[in-house]
Protein backbone atom coordinates (compact mmCIF):
# COMPACT_ATOMS: atom_id res chain seq x y z
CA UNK A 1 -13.51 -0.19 -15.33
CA UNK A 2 -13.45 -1.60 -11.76
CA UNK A 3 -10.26 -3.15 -10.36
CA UNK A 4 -9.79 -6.70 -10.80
CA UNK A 5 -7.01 -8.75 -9.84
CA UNK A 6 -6.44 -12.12 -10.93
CA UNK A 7 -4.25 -14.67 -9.00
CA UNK A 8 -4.49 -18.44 -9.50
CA UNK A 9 -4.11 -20.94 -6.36
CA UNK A 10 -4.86 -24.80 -6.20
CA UNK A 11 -8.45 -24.93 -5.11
CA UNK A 12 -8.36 -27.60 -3.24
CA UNK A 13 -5.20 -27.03 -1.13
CA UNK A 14 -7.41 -23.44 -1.04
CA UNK A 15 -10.83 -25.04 0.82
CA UNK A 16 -8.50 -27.24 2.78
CA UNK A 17 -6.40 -24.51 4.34
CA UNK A 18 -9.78 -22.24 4.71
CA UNK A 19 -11.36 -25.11 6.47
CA UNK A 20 -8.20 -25.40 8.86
CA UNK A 21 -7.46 -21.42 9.26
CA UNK A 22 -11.68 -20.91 10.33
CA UNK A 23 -11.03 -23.45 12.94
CA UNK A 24 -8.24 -22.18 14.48
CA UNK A 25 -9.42 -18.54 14.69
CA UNK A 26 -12.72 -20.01 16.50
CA UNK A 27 -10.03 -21.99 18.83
CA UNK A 28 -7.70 -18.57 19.35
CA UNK A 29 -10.87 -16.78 20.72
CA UNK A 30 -11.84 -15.31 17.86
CA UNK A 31 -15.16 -14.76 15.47
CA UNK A 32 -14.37 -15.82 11.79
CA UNK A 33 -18.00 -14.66 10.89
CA UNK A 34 -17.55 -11.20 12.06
CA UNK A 35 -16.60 -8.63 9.81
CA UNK A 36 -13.20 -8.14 9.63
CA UNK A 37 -12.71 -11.82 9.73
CA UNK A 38 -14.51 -12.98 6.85
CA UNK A 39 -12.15 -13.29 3.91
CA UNK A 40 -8.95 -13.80 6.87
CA UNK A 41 -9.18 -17.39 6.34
CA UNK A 42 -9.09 -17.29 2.65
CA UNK A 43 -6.40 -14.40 2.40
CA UNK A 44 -3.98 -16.29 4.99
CA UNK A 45 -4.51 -20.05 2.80
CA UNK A 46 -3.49 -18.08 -0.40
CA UNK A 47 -0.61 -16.03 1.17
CA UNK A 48 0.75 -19.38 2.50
CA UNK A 49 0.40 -20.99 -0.80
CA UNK A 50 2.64 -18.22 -2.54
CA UNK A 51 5.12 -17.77 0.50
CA UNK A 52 5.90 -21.72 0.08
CA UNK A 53 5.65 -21.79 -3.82
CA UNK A 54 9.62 -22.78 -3.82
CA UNK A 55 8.16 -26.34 -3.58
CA UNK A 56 6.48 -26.07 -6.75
CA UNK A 57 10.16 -24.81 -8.47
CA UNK A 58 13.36 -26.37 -9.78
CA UNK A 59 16.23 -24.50 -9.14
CA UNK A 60 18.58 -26.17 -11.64
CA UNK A 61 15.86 -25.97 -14.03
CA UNK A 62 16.52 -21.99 -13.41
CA UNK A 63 19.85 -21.49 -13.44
CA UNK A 64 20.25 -23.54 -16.53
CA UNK A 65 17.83 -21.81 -18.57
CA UNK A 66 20.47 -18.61 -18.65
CA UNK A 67 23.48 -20.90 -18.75
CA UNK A 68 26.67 -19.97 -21.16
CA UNK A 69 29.76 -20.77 -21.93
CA UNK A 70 32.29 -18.63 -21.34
CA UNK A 71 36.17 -18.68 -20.59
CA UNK A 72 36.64 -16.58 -17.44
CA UNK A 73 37.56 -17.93 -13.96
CA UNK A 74 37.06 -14.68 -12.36
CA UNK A 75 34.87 -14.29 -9.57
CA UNK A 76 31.30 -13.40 -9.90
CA UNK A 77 29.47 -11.69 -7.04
CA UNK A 78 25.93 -10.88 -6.47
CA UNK A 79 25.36 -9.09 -3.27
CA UNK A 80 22.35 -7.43 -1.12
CA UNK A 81 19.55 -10.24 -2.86
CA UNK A 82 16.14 -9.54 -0.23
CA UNK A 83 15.23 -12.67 0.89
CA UNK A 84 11.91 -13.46 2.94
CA UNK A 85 11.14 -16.90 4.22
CA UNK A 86 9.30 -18.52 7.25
CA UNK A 87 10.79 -20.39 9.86
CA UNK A 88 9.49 -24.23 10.10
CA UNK A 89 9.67 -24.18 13.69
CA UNK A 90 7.45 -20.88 14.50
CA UNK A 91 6.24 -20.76 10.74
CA UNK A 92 7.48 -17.35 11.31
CA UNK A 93 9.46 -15.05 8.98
CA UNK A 94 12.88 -14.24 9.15
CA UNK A 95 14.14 -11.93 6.58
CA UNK A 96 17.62 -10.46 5.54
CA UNK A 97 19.46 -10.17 2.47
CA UNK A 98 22.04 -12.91 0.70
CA UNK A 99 25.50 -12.37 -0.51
CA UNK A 100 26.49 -15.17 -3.74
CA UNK A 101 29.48 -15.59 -5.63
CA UNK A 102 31.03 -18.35 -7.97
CA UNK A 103 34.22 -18.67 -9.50
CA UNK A 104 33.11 -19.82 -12.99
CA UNK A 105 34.70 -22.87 -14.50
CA UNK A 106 33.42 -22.39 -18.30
CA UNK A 107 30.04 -21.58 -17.75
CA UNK A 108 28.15 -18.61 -16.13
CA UNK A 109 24.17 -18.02 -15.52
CA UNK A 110 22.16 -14.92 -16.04
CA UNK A 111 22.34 -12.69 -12.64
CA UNK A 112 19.06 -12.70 -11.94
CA UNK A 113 19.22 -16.28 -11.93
CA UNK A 114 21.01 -16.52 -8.46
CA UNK A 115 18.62 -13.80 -7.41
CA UNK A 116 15.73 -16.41 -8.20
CA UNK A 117 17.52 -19.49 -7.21
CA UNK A 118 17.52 -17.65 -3.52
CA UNK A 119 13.80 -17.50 -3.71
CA UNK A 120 12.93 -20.80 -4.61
CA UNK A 121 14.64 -21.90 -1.21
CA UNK A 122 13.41 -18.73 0.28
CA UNK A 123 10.23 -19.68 -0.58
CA UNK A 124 10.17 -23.17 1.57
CA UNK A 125 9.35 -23.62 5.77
CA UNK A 126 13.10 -23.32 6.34
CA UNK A 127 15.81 -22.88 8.77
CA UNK A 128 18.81 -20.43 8.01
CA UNK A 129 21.14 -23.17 8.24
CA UNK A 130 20.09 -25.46 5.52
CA UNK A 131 19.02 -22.23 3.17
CA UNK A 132 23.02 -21.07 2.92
CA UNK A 133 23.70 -24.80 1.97
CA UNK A 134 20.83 -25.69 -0.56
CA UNK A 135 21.99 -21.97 -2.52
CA UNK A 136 25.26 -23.42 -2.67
CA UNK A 137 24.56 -26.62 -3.66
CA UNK A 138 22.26 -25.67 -6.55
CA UNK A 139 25.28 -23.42 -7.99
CA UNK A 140 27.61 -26.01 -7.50
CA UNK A 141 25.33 -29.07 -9.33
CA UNK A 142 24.35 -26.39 -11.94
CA UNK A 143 27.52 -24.66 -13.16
CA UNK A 144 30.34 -26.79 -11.74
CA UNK A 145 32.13 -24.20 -10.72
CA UNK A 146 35.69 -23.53 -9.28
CA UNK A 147 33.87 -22.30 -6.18
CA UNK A 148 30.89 -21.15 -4.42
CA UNK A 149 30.43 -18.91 -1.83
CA UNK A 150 26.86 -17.93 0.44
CA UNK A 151 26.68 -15.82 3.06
CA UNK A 152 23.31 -14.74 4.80
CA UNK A 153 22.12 -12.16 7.19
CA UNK A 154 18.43 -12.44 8.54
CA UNK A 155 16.53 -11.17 11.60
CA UNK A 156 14.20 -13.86 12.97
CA UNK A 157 10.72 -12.91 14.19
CA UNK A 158 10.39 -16.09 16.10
CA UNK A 159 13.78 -14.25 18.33
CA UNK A 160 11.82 -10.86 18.13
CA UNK A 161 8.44 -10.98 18.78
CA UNK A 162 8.35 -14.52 21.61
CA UNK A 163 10.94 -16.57 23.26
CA UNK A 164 13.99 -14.09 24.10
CA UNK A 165 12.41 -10.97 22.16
CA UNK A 166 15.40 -9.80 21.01
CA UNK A 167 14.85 -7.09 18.43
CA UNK A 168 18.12 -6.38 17.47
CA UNK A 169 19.82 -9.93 17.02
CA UNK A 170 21.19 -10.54 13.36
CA UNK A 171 22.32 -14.27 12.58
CA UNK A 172 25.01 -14.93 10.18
CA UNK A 173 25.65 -18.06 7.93
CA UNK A 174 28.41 -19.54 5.46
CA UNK A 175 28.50 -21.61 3.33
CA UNK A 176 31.82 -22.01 0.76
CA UNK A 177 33.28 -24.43 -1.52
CA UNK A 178 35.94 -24.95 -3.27
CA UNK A 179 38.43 -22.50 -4.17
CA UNK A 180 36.52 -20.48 -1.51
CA UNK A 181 37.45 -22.46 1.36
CA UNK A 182 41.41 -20.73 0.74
CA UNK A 183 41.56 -18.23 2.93
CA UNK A 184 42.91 -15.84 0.59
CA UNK A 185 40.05 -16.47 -2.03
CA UNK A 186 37.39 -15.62 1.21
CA UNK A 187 38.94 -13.00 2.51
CA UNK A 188 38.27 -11.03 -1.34
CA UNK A 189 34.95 -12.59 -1.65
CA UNK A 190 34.18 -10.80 2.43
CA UNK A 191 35.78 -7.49 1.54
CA UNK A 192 34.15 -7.33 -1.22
CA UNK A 193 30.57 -7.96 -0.06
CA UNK A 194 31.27 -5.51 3.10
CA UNK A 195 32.67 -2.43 0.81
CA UNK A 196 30.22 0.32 -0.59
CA UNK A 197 31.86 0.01 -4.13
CA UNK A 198 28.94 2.23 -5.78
CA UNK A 199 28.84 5.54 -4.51
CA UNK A 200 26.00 6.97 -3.52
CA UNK A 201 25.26 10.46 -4.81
């Protein structure tokens, strides 16, 4: 049986974006009918239709769908979530990982929740910045918690491969609420997201 994969875009967003991806190759310098261009614009239109698909997705919708009730005020950390998003300034990617925790206040979500609730902003044009805060603020309008706590790490291809091209640059951003925003509270939540607590063997 011959391969066949099956993906499903909005066709007209599709033929608009093929339209608009032809033209600029031809404006670049380049020949979309040769043969290693043919199928470029169409590949590019659909890959920019799933790397922005976060528009299409509620994140309270998500975290509510695993949502329980349960009496523990402990915190709750999720730590090393791969994130991969595209700058709106460059539209290029930046990439790093995400460290969440919440302090719950009667209810808790399913773990892979947060995990998701990262990619629907991941998967928006975006700047760093405003990704740490829209995480935290879907936790917080979601779960009501005693707390919330973000903390990203991301290299930035628009820093890497133009303007300074520096490959080794790592930006950091925070974002806490709450009972995070007592130092003592913080200070756990950052030793615990910096310690190797599962040993490798």
């Amino acid at each position: 049986m011959a391969y066949r994969k099956i993906e499903e875009y909005d066709k007209d967003i599709t033929d608009g974006l093929v339209k608009g991806y032809h033209s600029a190759l031809q404006l670049l310098g380049e020949d979309p009918e040769r043969e290693g261009l043919l199928k470029t614009p169409e590949r590019l239109a659909k890959a920019m239709q799933f790397c922005t698909q976060g528009y299409n997705m509620d994140p309270l919708a998500i975290l509510n769908s695993a949502k329980f009730h349960e009496d523990i005020s402990e915190m709750i950390i999720v730590k090393d979530i791969e994130l991969y998003s595209l700058c709106e300034h460059h539209m290029l990617p930046f990439f790093g990982k995400a460290h969440v925790a919440y302090i719950p206040n009667g209810w808790i979500t399913g773990l892979s929740k947060i995990a998701r609730v990262v990619d629907v902003f991941s998967k928006r044009l975006q700047v760093q910045e405003r990704l740490t805060t829209q995480i935290l603020q879907a936790i917080q309008d979601a779960l009501n918690p005693l707390g919330v706590a973000v903390v990203i790490e991301a290299s930035h291809l628009c820093m890497m491969m133009r303007g300074v091209q520096k490959q080794s640059s790592v930006t950091t951003t925070s974002a806490f609420s709450g009972e995070f925003e007592k130092q003592p509270t913080r200070n756990e939540f950052i030793n615990l997201i910096e310690a190797d607590l599962i040993r490798r063997r």
